[in-house]
C-alpha atoms as a PDB file:
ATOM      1  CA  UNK A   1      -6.169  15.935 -11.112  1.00  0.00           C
ATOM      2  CA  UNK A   2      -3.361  13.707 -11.960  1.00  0.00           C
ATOM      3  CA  UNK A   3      -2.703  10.969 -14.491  1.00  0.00           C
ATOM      4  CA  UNK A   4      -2.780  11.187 -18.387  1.00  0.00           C
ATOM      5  CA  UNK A   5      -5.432  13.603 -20.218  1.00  0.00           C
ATOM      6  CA  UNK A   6      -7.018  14.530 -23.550  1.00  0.00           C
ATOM      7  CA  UNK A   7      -5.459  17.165 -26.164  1.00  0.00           C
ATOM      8  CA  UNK A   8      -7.763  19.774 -24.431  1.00  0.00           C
ATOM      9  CA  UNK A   9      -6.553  19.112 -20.906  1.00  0.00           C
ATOM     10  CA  UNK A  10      -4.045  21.565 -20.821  1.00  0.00           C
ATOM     11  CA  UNK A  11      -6.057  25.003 -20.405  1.00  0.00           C
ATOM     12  CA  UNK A  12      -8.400  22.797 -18.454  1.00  0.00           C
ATOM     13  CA  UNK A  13      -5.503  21.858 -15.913  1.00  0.00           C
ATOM     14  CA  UNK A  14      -3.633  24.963 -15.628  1.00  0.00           C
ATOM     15  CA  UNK A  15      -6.366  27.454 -16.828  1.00  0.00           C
ATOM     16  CA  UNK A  16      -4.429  30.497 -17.616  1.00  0.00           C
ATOM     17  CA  UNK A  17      -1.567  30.098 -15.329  1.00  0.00           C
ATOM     18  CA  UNK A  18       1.635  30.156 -17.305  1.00  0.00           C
ATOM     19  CA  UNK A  19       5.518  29.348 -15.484  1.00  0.00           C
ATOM     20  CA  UNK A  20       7.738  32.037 -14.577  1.00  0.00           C
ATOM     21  CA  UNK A  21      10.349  29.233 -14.652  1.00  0.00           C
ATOM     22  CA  UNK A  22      10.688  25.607 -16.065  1.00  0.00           C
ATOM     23  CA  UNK A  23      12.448  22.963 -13.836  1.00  0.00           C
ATOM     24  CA  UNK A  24      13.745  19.964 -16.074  1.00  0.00           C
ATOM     25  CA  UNK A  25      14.787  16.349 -14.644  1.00  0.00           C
ATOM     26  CA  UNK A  26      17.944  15.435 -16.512  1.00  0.00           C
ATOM     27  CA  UNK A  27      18.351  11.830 -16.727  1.00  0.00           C
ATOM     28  CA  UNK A  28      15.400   9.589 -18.424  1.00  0.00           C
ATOM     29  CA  UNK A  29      14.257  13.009 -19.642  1.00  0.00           C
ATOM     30  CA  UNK A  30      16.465  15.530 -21.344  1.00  0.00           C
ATOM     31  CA  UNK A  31      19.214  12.366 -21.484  1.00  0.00           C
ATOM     32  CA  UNK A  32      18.468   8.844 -22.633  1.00  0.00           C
ATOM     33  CA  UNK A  33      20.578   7.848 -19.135  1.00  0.00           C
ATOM     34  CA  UNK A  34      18.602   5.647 -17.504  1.00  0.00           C
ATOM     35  CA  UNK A  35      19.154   2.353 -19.530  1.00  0.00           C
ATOM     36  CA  UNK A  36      22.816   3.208 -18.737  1.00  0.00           C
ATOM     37  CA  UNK A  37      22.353   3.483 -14.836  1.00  0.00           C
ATOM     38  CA  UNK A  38      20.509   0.446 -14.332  1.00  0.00           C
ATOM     39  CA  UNK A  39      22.992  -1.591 -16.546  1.00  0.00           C
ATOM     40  CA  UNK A  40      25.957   0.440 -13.964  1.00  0.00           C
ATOM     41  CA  UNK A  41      23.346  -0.848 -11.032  1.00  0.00           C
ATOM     42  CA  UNK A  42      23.779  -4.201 -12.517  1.00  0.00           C
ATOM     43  CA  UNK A  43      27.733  -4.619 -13.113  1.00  0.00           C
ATOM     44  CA  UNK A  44      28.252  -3.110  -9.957  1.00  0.00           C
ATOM     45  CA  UNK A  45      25.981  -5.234  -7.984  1.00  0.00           C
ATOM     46  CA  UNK A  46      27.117  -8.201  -9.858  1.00  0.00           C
ATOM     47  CA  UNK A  47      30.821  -7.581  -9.146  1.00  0.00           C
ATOM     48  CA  UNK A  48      29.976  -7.692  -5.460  1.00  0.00           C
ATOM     49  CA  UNK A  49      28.021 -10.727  -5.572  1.00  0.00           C
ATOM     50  CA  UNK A  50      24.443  -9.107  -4.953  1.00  0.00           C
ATOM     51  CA  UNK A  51      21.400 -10.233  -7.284  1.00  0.00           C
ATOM     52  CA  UNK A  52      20.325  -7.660  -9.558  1.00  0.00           C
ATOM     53  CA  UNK A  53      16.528  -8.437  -8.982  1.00  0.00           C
ATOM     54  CA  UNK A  54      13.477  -6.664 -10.556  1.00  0.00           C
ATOM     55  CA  UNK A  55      12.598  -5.831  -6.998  1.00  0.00           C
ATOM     56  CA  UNK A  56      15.834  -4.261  -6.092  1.00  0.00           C
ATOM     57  CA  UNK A  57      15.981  -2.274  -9.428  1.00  0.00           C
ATOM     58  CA  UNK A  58      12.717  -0.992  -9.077  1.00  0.00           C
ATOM     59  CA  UNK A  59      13.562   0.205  -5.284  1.00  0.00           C
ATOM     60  CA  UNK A  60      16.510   2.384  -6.577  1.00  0.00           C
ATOM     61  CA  UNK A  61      15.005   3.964  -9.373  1.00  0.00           C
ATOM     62  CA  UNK A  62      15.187   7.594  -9.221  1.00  0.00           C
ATOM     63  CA  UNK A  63      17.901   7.291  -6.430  1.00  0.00           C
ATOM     64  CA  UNK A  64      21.349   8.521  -6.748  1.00  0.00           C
ATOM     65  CA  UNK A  65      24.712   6.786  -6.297  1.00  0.00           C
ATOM     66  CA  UNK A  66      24.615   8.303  -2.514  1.00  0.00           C
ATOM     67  CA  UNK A  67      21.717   6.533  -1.881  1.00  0.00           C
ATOM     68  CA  UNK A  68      22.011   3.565  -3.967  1.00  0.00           C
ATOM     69  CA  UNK A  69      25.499   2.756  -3.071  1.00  0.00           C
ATOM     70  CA  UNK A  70      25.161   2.156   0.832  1.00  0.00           C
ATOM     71  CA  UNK A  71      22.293  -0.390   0.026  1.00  0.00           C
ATOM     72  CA  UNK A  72      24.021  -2.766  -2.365  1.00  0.00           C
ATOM     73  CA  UNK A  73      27.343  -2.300   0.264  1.00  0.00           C
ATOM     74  CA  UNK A  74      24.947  -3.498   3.121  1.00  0.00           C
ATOM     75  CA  UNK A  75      23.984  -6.471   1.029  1.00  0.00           C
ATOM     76  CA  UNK A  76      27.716  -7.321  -0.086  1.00  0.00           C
ATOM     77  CA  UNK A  77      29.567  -6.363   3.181  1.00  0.00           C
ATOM     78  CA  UNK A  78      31.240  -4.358   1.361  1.00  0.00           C
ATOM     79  CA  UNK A  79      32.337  -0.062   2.457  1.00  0.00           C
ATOM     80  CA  UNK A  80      29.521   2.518   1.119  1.00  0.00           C
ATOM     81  CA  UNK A  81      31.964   4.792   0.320  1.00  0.00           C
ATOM     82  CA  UNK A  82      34.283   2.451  -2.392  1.00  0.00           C
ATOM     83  CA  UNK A  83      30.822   0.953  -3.742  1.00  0.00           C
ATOM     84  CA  UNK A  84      29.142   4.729  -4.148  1.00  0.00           C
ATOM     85  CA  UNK A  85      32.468   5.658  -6.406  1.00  0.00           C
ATOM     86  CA  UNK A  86      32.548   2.649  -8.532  1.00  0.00           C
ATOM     87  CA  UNK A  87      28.870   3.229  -9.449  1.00  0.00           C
ATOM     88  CA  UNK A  88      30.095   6.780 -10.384  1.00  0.00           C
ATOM     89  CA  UNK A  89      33.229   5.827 -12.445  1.00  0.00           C
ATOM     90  CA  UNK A  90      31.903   3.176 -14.115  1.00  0.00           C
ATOM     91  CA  UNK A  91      28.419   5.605 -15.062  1.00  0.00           C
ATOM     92  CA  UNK A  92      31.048   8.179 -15.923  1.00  0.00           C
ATOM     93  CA  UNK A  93      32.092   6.093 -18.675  1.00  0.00           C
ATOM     94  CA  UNK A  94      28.753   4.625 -19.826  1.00  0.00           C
ATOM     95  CA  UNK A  95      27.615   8.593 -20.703  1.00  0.00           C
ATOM     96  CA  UNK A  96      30.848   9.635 -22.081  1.00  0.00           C
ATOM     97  CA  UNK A  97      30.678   6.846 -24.847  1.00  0.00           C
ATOM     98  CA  UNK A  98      26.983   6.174 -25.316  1.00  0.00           C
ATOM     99  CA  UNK A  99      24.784   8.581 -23.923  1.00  0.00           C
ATOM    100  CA  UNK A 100      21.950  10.725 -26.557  1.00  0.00           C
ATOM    101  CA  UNK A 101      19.525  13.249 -26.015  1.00  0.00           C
ATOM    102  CA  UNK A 102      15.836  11.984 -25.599  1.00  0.00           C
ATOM    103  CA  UNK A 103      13.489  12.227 -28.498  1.00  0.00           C
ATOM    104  CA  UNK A 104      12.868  15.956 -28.811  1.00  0.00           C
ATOM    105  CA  UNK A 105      14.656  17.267 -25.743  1.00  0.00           C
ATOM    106  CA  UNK A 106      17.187  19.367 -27.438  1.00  0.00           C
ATOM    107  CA  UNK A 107      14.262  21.511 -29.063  1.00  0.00           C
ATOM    108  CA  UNK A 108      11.880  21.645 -26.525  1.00  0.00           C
ATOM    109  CA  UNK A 109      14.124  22.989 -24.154  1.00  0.00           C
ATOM    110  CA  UNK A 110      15.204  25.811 -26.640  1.00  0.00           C
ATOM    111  CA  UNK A 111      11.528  26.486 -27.326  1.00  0.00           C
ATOM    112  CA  UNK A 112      11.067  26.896 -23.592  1.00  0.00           C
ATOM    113  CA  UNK A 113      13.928  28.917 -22.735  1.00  0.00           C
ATOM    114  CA  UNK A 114      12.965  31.416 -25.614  1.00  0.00           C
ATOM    115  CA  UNK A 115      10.089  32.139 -23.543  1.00  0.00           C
ATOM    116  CA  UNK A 116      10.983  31.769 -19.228  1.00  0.00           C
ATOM    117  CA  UNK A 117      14.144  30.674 -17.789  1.00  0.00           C
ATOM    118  CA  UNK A 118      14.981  27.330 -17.492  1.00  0.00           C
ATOM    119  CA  UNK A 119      17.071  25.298 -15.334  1.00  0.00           C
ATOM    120  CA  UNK A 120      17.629  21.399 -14.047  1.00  0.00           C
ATOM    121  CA  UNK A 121      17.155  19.662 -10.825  1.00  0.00           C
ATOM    122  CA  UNK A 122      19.275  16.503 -11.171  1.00  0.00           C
ATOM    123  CA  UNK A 123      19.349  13.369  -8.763  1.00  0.00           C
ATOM    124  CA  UNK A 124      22.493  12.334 -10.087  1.00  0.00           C
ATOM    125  CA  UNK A 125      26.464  13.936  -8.849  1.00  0.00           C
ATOM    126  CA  UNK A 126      27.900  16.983  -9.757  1.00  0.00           C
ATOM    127  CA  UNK A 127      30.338  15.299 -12.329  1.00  0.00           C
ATOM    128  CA  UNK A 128      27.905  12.874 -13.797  1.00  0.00           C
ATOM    129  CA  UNK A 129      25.347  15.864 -14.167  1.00  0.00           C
ATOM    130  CA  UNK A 130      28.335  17.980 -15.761  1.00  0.00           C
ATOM    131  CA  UNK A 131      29.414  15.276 -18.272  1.00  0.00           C
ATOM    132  CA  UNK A 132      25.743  14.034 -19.194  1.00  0.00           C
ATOM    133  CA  UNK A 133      24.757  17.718 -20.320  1.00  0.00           C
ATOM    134  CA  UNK A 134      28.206  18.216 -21.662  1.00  0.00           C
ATOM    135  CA  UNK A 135      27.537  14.729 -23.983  1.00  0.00           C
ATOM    136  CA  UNK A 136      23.737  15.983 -24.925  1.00  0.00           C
ATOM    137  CA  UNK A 137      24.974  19.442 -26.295  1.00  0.00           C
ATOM    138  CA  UNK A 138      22.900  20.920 -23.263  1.00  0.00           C
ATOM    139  CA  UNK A 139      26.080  22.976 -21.439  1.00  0.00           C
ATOM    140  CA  UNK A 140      25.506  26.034 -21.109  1.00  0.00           C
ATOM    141  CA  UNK A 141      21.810  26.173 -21.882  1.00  0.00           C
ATOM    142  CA  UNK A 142      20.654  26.394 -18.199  1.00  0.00           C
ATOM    143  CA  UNK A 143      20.272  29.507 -16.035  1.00  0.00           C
ATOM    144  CA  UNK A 144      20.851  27.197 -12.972  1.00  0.00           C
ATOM    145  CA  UNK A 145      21.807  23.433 -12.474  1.00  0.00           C
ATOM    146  CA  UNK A 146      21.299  22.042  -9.128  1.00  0.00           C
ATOM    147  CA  UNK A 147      23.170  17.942  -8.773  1.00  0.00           C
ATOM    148  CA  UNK A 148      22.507  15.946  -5.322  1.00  0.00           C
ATOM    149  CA  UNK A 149      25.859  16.630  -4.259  1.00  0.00           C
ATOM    150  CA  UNK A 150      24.422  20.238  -3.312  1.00  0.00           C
ATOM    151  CA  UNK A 151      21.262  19.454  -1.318  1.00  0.00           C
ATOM    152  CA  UNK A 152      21.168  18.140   2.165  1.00  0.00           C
ATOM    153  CA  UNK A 153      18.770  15.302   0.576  1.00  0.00           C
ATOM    154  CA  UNK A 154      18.075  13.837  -2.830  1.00  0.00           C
ATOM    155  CA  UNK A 155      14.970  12.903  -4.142  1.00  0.00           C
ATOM    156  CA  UNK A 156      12.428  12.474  -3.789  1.00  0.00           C
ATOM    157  CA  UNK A 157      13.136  14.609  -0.640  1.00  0.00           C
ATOM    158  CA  UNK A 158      12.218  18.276  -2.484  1.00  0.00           C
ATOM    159  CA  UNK A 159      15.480  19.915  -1.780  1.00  0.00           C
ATOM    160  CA  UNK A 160      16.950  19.443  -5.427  1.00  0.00           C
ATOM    161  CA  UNK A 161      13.868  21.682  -6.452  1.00  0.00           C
ATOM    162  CA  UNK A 162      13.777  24.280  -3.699  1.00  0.00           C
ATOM    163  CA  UNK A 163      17.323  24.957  -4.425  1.00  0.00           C
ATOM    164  CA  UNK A 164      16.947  25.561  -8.178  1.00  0.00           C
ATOM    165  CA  UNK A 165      13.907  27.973  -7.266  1.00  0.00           C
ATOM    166  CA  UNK A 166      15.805  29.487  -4.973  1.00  0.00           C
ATOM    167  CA  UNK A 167      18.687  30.132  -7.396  1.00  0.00           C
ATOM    168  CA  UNK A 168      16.094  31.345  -9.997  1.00  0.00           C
ATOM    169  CA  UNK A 169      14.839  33.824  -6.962  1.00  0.00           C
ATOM    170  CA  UNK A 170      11.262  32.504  -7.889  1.00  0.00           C
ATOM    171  CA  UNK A 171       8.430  30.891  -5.512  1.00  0.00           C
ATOM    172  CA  UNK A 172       7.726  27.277  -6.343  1.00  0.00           C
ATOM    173  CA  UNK A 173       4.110  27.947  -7.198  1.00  0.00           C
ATOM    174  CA  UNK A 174       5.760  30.237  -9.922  1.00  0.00           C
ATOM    175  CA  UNK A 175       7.399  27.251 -11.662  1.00  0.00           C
ATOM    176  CA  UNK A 176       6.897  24.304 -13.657  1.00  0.00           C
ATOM    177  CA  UNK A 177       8.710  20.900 -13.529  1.00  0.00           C
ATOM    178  CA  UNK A 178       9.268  18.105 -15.782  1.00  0.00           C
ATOM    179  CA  UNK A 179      10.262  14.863 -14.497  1.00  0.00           C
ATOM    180  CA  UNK A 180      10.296  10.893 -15.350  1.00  0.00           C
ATOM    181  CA  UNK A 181      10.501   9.098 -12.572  1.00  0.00           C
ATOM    182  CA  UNK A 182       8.098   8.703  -9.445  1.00  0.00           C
ATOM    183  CA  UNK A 183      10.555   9.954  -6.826  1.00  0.00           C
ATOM    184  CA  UNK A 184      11.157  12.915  -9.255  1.00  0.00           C
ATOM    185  CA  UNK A 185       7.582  14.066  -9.289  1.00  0.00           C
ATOM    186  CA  UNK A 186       7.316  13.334  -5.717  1.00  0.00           C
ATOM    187  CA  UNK A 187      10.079  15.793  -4.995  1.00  0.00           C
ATOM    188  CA  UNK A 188       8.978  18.441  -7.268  1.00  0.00           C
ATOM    189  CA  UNK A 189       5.048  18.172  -5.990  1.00  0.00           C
ATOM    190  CA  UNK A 190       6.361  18.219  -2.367  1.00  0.00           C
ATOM    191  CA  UNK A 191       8.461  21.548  -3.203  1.00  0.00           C
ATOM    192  CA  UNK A 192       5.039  23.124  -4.282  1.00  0.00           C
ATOM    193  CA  UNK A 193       5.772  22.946  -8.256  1.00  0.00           C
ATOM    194  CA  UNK A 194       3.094  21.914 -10.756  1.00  0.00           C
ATOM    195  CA  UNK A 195       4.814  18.748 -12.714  1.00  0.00           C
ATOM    196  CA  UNK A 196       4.325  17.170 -16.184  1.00  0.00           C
ATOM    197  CA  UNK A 197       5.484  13.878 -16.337  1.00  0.00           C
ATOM    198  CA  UNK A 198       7.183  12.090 -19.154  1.00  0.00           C
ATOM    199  CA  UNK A 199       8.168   8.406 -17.913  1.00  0.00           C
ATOM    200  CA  UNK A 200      11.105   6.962 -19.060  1.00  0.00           C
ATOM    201  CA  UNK A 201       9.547   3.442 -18.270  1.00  0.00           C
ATOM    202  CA  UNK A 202       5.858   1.938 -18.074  1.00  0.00           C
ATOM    203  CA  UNK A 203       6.818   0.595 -14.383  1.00  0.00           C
ATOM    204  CA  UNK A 204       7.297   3.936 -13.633  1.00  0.00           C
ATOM    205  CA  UNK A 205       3.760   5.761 -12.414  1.00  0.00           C
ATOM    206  CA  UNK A 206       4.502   9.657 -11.204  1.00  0.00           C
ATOM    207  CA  UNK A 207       2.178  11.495  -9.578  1.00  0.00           C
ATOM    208  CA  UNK A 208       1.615  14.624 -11.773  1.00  0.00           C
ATOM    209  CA  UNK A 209      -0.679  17.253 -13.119  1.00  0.00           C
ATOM    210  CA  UNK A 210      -0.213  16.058 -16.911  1.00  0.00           C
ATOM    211  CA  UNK A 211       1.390  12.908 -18.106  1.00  0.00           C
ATOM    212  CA  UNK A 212       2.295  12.959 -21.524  1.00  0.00           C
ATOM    213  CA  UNK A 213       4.568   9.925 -23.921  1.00  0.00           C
ATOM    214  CA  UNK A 214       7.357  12.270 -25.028  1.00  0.00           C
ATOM    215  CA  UNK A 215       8.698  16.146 -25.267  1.00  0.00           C
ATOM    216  CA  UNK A 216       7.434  15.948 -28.523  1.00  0.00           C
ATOM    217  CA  UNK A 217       3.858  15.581 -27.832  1.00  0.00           C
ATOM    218  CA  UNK A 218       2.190  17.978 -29.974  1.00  0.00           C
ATOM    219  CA  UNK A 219      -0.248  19.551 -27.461  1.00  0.00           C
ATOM    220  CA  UNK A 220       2.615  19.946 -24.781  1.00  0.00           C
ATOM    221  CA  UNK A 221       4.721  22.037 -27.674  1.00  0.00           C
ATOM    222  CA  UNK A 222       1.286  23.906 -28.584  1.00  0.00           C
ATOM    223  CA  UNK A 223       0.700  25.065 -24.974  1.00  0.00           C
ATOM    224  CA  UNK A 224       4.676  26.322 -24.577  1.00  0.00           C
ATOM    225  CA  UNK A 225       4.426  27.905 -27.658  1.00  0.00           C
ATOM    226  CA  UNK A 226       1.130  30.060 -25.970  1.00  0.00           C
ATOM    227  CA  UNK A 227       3.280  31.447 -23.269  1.00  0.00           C
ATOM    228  CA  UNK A 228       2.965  35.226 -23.519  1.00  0.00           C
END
């Protein structure tokens, strides 16, 4: 059921169930982001003396600063709270100045919000969320946007999604997601969503009905574009 598939795969996955409502990921999937976390993961952890392992960067992928902030604080001896808004301010920054749409994302999304409603689940905080979308042209495109700041739990805890269903009065079995990271999918699968994947990095596995390289896989756009 899960992992990557041939061109044909599509109508032999989802047979002729079509979304009420699409679900996006933001960051490693609408927003090239996620080289700009890590590298905030980094100076941050650096600046407080931690090592910025490939062991501890793979743990906090997917995570957000709420999460990720307490465990490089328990490492440093340092307070949660201080260390969770430096990793914010200094992100803030990072996507203000540098920050680009993924390959494709700015059309795909219109093509699938000409057909069903569309909205975004994001692991990251309100005013990160805000500004990224803001910087990728994507304000105001979304019926709903749901940030970690407005969930009892982040990912890949499903709240992020049920919320956004919720807001979209829809059941999760109506609605597709689309995330990038294996805490993503694992959210979206445990909120009862069928998910495509589109990983942002080869480390990064999801568990998923589809996986496909980019947006702008041909077959994906051919399917959306078959929505009645």
């Amino acid at each position: 059921m899960y992992g990557r598939a041939g061109r044909s795969d599509f109508p032999r996955t989802f047979g002729d169930w079509q979304p009420r409502a699409v679900v996006f990921d933001c960051d490693g999937l609408l927003m090239d982001t996620e080289s700009l976390w890590i590298q905030t993961q980094r100076l941050v952890s650096e600046s407080h003396g931690v090592l910025f392992d490939a062991d501890l960067q793979h743990r906090l992928v997917g995570l957000p600063a709420s999460r990720i902030g307490p465990l490089i604080a328990s490492r440093a001896g340092e307070d949660p709270g201080l260390v969770v808004e430096q990793l914010l301010q200094v992100n803030m920054a990072m996507v203000a100045q540098s920050a680009v749409p993924m390959p494709g994302a700015r059309s795909f999304v219109a093509v699938v919000a000409s057909r069903v409603p569309v909205a975004v689940a994001s692991n990251s905080a309100r005013r990160i969320l805000d500004q990224t979308l803001l910087r990728g042209a994507f304000d105001g495109g979304f019926s709903v946007t749901i940030s970690a700041d407005e969930v009892a739990n982040p990912k890949p805890e499903p709240d992020v999604y049920l919320a956004a269903v919720d807001a979209l009065n829809l059941y999760p079995e109506d609605c597709l997601a689309f995330e990038d990271s294996e805490a993503g999918a694992s959210a979206a699968r445990s909120a009862g969503m069928k998910v495509i994947a589109i990983p942002a990095s080869p480390d990064q596995k999801p568990m998923a009905d589809l996986t496909r390289d980019s947006l702008e896989a041909s077959d994906l756009l051919n399917w959306v574009k078959g929505w009645a």
